[in-house]
Protein backbone atom coordinates (compact mmCIF):
# COMPACT_ATOMS: atom_id res chain seq x y z
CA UNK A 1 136.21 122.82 97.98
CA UNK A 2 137.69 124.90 100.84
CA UNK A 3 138.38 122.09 103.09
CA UNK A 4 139.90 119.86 100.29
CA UNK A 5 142.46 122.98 99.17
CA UNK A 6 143.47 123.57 103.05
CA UNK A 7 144.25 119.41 103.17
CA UNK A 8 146.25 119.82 99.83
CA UNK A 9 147.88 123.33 100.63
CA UNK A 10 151.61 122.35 101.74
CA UNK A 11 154.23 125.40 102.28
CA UNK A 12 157.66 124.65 102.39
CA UNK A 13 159.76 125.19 106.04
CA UNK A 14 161.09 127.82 105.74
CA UNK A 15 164.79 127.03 105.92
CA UNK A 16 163.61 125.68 102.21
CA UNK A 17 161.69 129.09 101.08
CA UNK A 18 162.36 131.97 99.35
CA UNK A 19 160.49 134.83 100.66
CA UNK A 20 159.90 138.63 99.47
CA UNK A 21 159.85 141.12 101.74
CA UNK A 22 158.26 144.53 100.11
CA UNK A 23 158.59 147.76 102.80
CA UNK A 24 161.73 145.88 104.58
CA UNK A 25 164.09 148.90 105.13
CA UNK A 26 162.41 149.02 109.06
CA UNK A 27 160.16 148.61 111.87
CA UNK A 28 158.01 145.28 110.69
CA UNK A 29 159.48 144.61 107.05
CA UNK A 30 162.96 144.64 108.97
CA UNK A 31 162.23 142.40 112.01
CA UNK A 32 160.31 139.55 109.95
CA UNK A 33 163.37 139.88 106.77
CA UNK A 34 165.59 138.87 110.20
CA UNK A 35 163.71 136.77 111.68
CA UNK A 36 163.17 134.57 108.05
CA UNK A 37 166.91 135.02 107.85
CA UNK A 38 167.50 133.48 111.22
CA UNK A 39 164.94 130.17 110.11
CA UNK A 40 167.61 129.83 106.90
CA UNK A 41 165.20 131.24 104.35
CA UNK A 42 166.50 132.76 100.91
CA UNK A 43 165.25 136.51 101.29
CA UNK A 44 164.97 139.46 98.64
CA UNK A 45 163.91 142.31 100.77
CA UNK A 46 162.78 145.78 98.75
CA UNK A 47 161.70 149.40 99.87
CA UNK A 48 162.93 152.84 99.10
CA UNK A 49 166.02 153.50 100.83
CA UNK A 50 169.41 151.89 99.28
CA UNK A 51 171.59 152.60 102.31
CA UNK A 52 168.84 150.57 104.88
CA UNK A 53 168.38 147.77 102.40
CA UNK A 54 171.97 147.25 102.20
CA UNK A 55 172.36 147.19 105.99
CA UNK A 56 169.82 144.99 106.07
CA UNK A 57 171.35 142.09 103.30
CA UNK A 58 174.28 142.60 105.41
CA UNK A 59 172.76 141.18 108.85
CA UNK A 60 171.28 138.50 106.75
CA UNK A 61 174.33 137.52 105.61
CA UNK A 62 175.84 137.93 108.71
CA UNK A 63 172.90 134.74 109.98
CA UNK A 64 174.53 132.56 107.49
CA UNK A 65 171.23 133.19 105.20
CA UNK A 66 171.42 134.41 101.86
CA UNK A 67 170.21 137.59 100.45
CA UNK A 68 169.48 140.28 97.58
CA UNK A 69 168.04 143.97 97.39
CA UNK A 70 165.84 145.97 94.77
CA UNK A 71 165.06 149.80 95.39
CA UNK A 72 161.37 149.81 95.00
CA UNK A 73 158.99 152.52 95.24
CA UNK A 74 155.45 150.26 95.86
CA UNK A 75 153.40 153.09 94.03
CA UNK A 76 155.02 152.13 90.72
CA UNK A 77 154.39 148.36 89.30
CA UNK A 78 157.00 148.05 87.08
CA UNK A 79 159.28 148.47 90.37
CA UNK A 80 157.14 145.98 91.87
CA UNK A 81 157.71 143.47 89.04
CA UNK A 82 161.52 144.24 89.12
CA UNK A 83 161.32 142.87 92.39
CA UNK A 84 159.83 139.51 91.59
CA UNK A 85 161.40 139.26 88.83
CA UNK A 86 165.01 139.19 90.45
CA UNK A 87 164.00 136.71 93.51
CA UNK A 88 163.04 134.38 90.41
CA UNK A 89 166.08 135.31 88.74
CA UNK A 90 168.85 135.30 91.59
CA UNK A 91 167.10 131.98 93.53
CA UNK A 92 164.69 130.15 90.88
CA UNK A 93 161.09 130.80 92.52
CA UNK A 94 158.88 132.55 94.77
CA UNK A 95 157.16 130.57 98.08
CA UNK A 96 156.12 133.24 100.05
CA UNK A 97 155.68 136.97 99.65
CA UNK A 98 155.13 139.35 102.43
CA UNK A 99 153.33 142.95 101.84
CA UNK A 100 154.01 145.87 104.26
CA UNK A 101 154.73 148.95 103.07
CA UNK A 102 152.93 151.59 104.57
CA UNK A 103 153.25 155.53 106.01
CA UNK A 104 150.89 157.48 108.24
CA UNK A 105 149.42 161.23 108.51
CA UNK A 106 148.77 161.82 111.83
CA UNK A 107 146.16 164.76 111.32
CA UNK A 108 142.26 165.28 111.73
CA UNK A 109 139.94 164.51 108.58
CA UNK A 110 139.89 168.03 108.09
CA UNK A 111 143.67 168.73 108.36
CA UNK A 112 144.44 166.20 106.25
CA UNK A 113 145.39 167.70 102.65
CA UNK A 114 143.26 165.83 99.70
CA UNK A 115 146.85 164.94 97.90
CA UNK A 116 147.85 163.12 101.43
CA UNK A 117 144.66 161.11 101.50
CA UNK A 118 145.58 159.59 97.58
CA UNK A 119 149.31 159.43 98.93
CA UNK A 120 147.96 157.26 101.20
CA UNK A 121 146.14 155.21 99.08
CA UNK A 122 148.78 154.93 96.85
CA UNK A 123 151.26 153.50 99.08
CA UNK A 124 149.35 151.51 101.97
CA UNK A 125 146.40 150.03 99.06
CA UNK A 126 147.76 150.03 96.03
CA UNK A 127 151.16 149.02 96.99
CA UNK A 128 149.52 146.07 98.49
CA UNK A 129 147.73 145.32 95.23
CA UNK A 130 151.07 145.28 92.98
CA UNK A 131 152.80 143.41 95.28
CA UNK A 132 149.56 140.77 95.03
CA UNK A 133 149.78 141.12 91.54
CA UNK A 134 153.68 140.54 90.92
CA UNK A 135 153.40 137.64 93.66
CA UNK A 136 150.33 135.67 92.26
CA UNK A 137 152.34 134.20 89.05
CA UNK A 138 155.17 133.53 90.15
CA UNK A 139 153.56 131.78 93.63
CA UNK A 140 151.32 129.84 90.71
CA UNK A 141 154.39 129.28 88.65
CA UNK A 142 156.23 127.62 92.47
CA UNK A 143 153.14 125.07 92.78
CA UNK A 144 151.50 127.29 95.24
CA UNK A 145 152.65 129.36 98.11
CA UNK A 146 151.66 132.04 101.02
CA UNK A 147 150.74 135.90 100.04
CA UNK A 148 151.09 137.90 103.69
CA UNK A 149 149.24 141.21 104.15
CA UNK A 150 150.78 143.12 106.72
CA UNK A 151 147.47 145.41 107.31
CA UNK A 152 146.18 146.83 110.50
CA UNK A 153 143.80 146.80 113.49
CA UNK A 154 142.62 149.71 111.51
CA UNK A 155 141.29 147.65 109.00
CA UNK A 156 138.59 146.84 111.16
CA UNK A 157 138.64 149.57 113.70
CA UNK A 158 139.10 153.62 112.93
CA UNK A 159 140.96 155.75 115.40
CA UNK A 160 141.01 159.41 115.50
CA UNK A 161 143.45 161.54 113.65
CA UNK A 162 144.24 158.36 111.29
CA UNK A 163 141.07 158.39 109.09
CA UNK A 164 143.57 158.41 105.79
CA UNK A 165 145.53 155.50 107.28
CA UNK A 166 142.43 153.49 109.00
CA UNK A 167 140.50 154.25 105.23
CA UNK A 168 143.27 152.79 102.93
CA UNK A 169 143.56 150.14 105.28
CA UNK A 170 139.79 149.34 105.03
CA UNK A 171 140.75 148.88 101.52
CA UNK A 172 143.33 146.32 102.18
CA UNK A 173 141.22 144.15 104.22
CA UNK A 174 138.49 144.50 101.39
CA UNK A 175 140.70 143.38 98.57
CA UNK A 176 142.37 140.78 100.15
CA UNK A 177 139.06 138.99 101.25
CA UNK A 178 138.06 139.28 97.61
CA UNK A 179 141.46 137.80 96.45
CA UNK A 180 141.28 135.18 98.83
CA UNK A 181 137.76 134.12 97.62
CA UNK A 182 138.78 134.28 93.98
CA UNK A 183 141.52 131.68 94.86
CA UNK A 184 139.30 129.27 96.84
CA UNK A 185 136.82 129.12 94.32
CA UNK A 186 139.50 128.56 91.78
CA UNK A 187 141.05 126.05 93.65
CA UNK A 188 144.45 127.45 93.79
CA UNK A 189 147.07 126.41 96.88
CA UNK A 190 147.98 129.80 97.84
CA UNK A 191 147.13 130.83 101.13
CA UNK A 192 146.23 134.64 102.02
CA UNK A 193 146.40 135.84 105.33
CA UNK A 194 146.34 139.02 106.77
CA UNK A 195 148.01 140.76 109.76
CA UNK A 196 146.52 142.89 112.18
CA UNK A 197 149.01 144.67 114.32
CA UNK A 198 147.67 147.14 116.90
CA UNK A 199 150.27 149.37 118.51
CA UNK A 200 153.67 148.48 117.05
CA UNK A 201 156.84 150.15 118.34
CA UNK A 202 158.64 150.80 115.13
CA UNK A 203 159.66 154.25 113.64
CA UNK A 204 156.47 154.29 111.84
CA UNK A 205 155.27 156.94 114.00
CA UNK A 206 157.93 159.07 113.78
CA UNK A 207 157.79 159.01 110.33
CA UNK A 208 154.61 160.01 109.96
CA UNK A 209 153.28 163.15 108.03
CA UNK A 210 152.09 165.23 110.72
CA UNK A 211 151.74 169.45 111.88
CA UNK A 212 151.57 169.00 115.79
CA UNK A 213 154.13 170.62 118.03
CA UNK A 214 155.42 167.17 119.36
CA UNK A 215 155.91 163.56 117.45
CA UNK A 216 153.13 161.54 117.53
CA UNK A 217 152.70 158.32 118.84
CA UNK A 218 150.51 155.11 119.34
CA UNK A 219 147.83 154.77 121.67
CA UNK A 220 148.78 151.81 124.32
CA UNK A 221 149.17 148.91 124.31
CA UNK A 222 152.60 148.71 122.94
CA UNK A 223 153.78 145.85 121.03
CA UNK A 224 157.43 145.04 119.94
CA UNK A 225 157.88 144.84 116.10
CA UNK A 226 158.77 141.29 117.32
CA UNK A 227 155.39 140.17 117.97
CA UNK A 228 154.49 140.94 114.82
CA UNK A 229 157.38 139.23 112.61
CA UNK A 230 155.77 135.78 115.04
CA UNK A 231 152.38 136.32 113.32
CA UNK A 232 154.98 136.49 109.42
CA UNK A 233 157.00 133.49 110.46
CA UNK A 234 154.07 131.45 111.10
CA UNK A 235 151.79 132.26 108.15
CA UNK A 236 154.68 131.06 105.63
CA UNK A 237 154.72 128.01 106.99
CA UNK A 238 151.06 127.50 107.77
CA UNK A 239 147.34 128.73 106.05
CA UNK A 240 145.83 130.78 108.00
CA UNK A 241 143.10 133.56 107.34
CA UNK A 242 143.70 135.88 110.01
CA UNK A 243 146.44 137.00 113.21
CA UNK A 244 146.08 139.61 115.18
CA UNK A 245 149.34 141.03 116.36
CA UNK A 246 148.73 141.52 120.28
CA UNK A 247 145.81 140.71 122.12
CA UNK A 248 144.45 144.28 122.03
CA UNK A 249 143.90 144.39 118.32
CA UNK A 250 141.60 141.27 118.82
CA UNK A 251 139.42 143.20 121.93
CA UNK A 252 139.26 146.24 119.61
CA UNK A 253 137.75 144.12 116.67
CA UNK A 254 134.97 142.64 119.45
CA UNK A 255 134.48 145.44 120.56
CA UNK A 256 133.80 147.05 117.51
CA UNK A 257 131.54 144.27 116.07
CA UNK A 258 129.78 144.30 119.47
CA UNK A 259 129.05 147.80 120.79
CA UNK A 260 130.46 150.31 118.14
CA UNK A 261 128.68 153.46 119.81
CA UNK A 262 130.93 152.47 123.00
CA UNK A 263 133.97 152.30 120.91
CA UNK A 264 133.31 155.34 119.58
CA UNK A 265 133.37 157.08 122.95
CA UNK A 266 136.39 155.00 124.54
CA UNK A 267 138.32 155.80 121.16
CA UNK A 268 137.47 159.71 121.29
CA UNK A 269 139.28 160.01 124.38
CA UNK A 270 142.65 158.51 123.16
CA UNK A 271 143.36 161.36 120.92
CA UNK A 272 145.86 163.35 124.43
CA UNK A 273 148.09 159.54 124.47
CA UNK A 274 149.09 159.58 121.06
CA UNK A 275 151.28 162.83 121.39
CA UNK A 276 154.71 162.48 122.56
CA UNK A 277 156.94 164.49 124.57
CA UNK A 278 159.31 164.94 121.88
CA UNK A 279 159.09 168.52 120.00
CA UNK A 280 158.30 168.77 116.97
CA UNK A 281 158.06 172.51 116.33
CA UNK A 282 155.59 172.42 113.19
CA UNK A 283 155.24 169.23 112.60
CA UNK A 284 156.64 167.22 109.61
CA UNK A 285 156.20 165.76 105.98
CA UNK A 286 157.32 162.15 107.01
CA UNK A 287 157.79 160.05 104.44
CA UNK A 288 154.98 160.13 102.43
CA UNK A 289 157.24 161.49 99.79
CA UNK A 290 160.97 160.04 100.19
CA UNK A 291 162.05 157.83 102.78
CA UNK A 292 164.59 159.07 105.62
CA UNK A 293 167.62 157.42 103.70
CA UNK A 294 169.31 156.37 107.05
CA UNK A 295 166.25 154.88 108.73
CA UNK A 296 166.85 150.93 108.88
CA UNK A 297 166.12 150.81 112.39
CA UNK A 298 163.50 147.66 112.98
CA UNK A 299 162.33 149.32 116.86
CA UNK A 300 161.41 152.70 117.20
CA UNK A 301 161.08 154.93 120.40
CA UNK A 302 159.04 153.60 122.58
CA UNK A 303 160.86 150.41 123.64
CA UNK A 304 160.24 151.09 127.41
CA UNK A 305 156.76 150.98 127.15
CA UNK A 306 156.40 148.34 124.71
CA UNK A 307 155.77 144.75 125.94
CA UNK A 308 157.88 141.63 123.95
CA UNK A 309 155.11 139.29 124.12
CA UNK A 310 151.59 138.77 123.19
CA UNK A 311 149.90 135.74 125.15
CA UNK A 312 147.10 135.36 122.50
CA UNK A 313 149.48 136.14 119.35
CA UNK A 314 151.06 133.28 120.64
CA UNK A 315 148.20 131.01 121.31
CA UNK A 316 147.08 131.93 117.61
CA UNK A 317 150.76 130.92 116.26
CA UNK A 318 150.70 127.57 118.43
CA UNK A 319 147.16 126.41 117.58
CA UNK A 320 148.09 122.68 119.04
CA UNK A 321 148.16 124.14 122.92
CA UNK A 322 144.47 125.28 122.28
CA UNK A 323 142.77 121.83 123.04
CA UNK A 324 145.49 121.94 125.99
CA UNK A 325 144.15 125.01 127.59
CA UNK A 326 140.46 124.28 126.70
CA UNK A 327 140.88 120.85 128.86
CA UNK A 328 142.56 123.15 131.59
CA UNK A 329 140.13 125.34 131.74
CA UNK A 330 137.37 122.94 131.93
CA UNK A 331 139.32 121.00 134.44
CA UNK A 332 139.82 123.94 136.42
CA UNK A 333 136.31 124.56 136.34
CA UNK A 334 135.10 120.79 137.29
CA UNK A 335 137.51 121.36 140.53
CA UNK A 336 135.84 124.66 141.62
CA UNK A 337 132.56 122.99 141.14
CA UNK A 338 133.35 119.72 143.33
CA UNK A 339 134.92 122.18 145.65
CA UNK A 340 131.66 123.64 146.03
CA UNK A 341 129.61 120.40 146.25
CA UNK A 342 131.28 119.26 148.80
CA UNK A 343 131.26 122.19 151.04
């Protein structure tokens, strides 16, 4: 059944798709809303802050694309459905919907309050599970379609000082393997894939909850936001289970799977590179709670560290050079080996 739904599973280009964005205000809702834009897809992009989502429809417009905003606060439903509801209104359907709302505390397990681990639940699980919800109709009601969960490397792999973010994340990857199942054995042509950024350079870290002296920040490597919006652009057009934004989010995930007592040392010691130099004299709430109004930038700070391109996110996002490079490879190899012989 699964190989005759991927044969019958057809998504629109994407200069013919409408597309939801849910947590576009920034960072990686931002770049991939711009990036659609740019491809000549319809977009109705939704988060929190009014004065970033309005900057936002106005460099979409500004790419000749068109595009609508909802204020949406992912923790309610009812916002949720608003949002579907007007990209069905304002452009007659639904063909792909992309989840990524998310927020971080930056704290140890036992600094981190009980109400900040549900915040975070609320937001970076349950936010994905409305959106699923208020997407899965209307994709049904399109003739099928592509759900995108923006989750994390931390899905698969805890770091230290993130065990509220790496645990509702956890969560993400569980239900969305579950949802994914239920529409296979259904036979429904909606695709589910799901994301796996590592380090992303977007004012996610900055925005996170924490009560250090200094901002935190990401462990290396850093990836542009750019890298990521790739891995977006190419699951709306094709299904795909999995893409792992940046080639270290795919070594973490071996490594993990492979020699977890090893990780658990190398990881340990990354706790000194995710502070920054920039003070932060006790700390700060983020936005677990509101969202910085005036934050609608898609990079963050780190944009001289962070590297533009990902040689095996693109691989994954250009599966017909694989065979190319497997025959080079092997090629390669044949020519070392006759080099050999005939020495």
């Amino acid at each position: 059944m699964k190989q005759a739904m991927k044969q019958t599973m057809k998504l629109r280009s994407i200069s013919e798709q409408v597309v939801v964005v849910l947590g576009a205000s920034s960072g990686i809702g931002r770049e991939s809303a711009l990036l659609l834009a740019g491809r000549g897809a319809k977009l109705v992009v939704a988060a929190r802050s009014e004065p970033a989502l309005q900057s936002l429809v106005a460099e979409i417009t500004a790419l000749g694309a068109e595009g609508a905003y909802v204020v949406c606060d992912v923790v309610d439903h009812a916002q949720v459905e608003a949002v579907a509801e007007t990209a069905v209104r304002t452009f007659g359907r639904i063909d792909t919907w992309v989840n990524v709302a998310a927020v971080l505390v930056h704290a140890s397990f036992e600094e981190t309050l009980p109400e900040e681990f549900r915040r975070l639940m609320e937001i970076n699980y349950l936010g994905q599970v409305h959106g699923a919800l208020a997407a899965l109709p209307r994709l049904r009601e399109a003739g099928g379609g592509a759900l995108i969960a923006v989750s994390s490397v931390e899905s698969m792999v805890s770091l230290p000082r993130h065990s509220a973010y790496s645990a509702s994340k956890h969560a993400v990857e569980g239900v969305i393997d579950g949802l994914r199942r239920d529409l296979l054995a259904d036979g429904v042509p909606i695709s589910v894939t799901s994301i796996k950024p590592g380090t992303i350079n977007t004012p996610f870290f900055t925005n996170a909850a924490h009560t250090m002296d200094v901002e935190p920040t990401g462990a290396p490597p850093i990836y542009q936001p750019a890298v990521v919006a790739d891995c977006v652009l190419h699951a709306a057009e094709h299904p795909v289970r999995d893409l792992y934004a940046g080639g270290a989010a795919r070594l973490m995930t071996a490594g993990q799977m492979l020699a977890p007592r090893l990780m658990d040392a190398l990881l340990a010691r990354i706790v000194p590179l995710e502070r920054s130099t920039e003070p932060a004299p006790g700390g700060a709430p983020g936005t677990l709670y509101s969202p910085r109004e005036q934050e609608d930038r898609a990079e963050g700070d780190f944009g001289s560290r962070a590297r533009r391109f990902s040689a095996y996110t693109w691989v994954q996002t250009h599966p017909r050079v694989k065979p190319l490079l497997a025959g080079g490879a092997l090629a390669a190899v044949a020519a070392a080996l006759g080099r050999r012989d005939g020495s």
